[in-house]
Every structure is written in C-alpha cells, then in structure tokens.
N, C-alpha and C. Protein backbone atom coordinates (compact mmCIF):
# COMPACT_ATOMS: atom_id res chain seq x y z
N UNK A 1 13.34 40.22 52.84
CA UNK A 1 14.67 40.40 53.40
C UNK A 1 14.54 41.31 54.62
N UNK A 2 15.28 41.47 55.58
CA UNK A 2 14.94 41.58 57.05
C UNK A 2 15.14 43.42 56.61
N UNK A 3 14.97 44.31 57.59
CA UNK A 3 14.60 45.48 57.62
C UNK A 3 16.53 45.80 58.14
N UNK A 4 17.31 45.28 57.87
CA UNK A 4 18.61 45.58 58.03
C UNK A 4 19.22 45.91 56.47
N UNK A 5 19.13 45.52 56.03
CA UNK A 5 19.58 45.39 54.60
C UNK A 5 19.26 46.71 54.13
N UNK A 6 20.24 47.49 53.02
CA UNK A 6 20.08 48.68 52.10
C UNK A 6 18.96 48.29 50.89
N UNK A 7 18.67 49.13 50.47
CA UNK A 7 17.79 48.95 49.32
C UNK A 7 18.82 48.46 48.42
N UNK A 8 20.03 49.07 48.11
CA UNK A 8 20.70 48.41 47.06
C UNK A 8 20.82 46.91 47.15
N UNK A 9 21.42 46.69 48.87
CA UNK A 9 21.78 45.25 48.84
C UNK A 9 20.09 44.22 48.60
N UNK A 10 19.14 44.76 48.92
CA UNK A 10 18.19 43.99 48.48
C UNK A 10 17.36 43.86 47.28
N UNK A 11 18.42 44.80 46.16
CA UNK A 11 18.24 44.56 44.89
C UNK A 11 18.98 44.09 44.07
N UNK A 12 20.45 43.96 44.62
CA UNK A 12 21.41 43.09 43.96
C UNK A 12 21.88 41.72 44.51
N UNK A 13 20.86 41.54 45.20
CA UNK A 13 20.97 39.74 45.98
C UNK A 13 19.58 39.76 46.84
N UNK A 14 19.74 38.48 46.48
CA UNK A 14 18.24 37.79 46.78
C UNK A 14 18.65 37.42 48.57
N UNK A 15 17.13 37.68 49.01
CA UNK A 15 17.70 36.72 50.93
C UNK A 15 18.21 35.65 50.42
N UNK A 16 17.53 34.66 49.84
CA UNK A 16 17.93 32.92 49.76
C UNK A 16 19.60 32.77 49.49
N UNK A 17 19.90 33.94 49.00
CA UNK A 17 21.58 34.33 48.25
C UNK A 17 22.19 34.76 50.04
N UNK A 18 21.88 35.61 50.14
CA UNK A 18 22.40 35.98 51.55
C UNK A 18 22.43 35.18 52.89
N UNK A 19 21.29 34.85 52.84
CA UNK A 19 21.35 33.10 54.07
C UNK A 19 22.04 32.35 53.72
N UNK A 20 22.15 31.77 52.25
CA UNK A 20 23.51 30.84 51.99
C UNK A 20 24.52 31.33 52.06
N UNK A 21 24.95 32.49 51.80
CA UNK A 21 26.37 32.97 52.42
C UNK A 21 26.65 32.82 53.54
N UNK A 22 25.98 33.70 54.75
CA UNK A 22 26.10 33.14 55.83
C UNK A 22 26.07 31.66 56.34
N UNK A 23 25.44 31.14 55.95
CA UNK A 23 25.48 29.78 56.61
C UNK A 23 26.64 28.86 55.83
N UNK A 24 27.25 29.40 54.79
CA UNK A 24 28.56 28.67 54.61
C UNK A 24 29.95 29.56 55.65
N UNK A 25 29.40 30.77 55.50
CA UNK A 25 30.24 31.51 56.33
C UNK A 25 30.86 30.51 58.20
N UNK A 26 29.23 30.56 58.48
CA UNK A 26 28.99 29.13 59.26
C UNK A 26 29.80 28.19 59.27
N UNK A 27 29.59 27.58 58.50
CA UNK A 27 29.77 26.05 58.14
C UNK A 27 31.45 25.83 58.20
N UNK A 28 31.76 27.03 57.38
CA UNK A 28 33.21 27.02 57.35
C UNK A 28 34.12 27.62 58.58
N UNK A 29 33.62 28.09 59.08
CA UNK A 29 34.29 29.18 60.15
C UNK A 29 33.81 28.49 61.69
N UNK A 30 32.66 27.97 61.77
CA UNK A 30 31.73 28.10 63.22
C UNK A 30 31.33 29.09 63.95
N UNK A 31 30.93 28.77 65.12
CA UNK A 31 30.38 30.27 65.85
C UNK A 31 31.85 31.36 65.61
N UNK A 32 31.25 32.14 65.50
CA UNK A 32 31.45 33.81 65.69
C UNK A 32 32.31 33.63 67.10
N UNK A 33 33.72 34.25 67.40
CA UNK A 33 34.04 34.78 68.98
C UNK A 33 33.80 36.05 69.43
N UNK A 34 35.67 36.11 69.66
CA UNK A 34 35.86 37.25 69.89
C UNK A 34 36.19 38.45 69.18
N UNK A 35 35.64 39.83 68.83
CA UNK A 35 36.27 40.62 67.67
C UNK A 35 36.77 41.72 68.12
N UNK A 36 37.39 41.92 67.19
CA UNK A 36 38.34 43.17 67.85
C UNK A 36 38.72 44.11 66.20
N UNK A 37 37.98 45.29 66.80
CA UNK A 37 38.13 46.52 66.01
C UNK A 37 39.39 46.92 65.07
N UNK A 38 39.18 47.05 64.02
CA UNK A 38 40.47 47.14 62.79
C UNK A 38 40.25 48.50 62.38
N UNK A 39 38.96 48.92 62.52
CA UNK A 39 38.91 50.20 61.42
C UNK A 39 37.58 50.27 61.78
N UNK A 40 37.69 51.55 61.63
CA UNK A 40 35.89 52.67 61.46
C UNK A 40 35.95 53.82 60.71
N UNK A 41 34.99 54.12 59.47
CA UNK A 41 35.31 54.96 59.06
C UNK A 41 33.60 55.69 58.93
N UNK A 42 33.96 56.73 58.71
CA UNK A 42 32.47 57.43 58.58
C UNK A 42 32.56 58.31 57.61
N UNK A 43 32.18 58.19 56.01
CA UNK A 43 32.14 58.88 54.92
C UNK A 43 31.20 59.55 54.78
N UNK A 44 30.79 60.04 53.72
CA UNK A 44 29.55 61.14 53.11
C UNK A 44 30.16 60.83 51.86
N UNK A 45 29.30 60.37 51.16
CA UNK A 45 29.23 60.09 49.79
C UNK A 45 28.05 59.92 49.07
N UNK A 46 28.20 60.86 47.64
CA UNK A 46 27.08 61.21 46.69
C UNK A 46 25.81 61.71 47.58
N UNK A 47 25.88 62.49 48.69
CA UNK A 47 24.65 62.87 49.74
C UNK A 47 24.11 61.63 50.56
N UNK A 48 24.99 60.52 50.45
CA UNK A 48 24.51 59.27 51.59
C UNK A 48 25.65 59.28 52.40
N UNK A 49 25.29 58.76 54.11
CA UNK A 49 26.21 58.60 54.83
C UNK A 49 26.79 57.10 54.65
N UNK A 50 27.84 56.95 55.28
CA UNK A 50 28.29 55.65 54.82
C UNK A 50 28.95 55.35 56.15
N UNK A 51 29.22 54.18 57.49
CA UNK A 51 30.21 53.51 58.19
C UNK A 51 30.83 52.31 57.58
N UNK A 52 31.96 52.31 57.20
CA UNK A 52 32.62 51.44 57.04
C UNK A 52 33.71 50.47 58.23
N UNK A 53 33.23 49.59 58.57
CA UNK A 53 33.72 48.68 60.08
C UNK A 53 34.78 48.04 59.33
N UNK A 54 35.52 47.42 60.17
CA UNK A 54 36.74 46.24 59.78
C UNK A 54 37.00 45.79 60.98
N UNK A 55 36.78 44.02 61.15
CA UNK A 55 36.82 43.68 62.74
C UNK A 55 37.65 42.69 62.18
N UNK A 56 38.85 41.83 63.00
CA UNK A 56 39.72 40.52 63.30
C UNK A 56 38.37 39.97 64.00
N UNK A 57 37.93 38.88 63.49
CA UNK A 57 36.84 37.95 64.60
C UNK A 57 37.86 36.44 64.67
N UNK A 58 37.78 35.73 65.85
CA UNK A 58 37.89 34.48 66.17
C UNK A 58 36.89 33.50 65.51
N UNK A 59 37.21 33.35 65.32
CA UNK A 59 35.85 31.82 65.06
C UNK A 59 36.23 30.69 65.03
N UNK A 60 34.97 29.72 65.98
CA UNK A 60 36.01 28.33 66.17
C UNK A 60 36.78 28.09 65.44
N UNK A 61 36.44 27.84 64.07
CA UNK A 61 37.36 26.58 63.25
C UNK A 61 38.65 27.92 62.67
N UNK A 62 39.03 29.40 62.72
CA UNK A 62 39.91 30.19 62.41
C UNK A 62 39.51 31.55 62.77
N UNK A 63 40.61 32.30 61.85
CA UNK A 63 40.70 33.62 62.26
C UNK A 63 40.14 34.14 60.86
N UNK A 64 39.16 35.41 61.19
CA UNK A 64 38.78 36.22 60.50
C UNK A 64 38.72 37.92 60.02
N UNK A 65 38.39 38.01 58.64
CA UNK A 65 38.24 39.51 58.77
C UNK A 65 37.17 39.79 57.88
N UNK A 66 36.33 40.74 58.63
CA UNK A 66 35.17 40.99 58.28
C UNK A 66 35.09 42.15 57.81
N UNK A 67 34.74 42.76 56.97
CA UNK A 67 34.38 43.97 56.55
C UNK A 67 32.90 44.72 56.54
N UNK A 68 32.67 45.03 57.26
CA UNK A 68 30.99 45.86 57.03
C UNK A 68 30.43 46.98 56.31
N UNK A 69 29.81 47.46 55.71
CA UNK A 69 29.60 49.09 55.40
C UNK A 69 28.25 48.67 55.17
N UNK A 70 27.94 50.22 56.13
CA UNK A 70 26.86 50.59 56.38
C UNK A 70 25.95 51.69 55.60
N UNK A 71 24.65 52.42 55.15
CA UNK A 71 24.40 53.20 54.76
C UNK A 71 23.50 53.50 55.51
N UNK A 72 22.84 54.91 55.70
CA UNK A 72 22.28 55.71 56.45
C UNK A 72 21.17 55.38 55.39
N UNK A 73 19.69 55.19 55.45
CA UNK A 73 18.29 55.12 55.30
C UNK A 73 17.62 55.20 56.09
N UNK A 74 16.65 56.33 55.88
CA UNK A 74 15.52 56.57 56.55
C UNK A 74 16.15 56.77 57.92
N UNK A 75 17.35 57.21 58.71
CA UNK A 75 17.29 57.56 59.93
C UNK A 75 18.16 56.46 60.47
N UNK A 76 17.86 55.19 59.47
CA UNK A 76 18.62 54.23 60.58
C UNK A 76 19.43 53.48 59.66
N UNK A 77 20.91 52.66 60.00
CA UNK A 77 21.96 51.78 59.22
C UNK A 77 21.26 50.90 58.59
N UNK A 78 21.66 50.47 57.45
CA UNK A 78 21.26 49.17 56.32
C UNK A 78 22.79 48.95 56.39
N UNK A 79 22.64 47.22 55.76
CA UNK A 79 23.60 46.75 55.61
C UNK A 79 23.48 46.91 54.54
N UNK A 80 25.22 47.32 53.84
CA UNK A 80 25.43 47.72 52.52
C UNK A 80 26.10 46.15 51.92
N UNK A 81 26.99 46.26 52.48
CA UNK A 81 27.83 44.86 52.17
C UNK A 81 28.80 44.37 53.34
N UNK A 82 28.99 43.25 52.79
CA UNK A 82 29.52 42.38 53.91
C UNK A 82 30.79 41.40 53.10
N UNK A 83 32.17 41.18 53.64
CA UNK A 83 33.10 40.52 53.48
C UNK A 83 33.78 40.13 54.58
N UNK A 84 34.51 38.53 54.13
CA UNK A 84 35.15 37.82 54.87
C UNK A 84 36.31 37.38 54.11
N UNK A 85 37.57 37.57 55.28
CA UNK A 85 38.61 36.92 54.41
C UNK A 85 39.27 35.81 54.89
N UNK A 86 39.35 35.20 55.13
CA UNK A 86 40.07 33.96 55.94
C UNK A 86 40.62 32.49 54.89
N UNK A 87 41.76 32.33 55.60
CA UNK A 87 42.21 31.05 54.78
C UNK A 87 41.13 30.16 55.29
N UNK A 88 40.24 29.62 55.80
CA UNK A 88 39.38 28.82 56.22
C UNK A 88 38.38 29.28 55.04
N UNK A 89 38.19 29.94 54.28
CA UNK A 89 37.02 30.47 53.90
C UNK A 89 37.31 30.59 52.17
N UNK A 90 38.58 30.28 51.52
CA UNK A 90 39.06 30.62 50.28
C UNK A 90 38.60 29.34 49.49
C-alpha cells in the first residue's frame, strides 16, 4: 500500500479494498473537478496530530463531498480515512 496511507488504515483494509473503492468512486462520479473547501480542522488527539479536510468536489457525472483525515507519522500526513457522500454514489 503506497507510503500515503496511516498504519491504521493499512491494517484495517487491504490496497485491493482501497483501489476498488476508488475506482467505483470513479466509475460512479467520473473525473474529479472543481473543489472547494468546507472545513479544516487541526486536532491533537491521544498524543497524535490529526487534519481533518471537508471539500464540495464537482465531478462529471455529480456533486460531491469528501471528507479526509489525516494523521501525523513519522513527520509526514497518512491518510487516515476517506468519505464520499453524493446521491450519485448511494
């Protein structure tokens, strides 16, 4: 699994699990547009840092919302988790 990912997220889902998400994410949505910032948050929790993003994205086939959170490892962001909400996507 790529050097983005948290240790957690690469112990509670497999890549092959995570590429198929995305690529239905894909499938259902199309390219990625334009996004526009909903939220940023920057926690400290249990002695880990945490960014939590929230973007409105365009995407061809609808409108989206993405959720990100991030964790601080080793110096640099892992992806913690990732959500999408869209009627295109339910």
């Amino acid at each position: 699994m790529s050097g983005e990912a948290s240790d957690e997220l690469r112990r509670g889902t497999s890549e092959a699990d995570l590429i198929k998400l995305f690529g239905l994410v894909h499938q259902k949505m199309g390219n990625s547009g334009k996004m526009s910032a909903k939220g940023f948050h920057i926690n400290w929790r249990n002695g880990r840092l945490y960014v939590d993003q929230v973007y409105d994205t365009q995407f061809a086939l609808g409108q989206g919302r993405e959720s990100f959170v991030w964790v601080m490892e080793q110096g640099q962001p892992r992806l913690q988790s990732y959500h999408i909400d869209s009627l295109n996507f339910r």
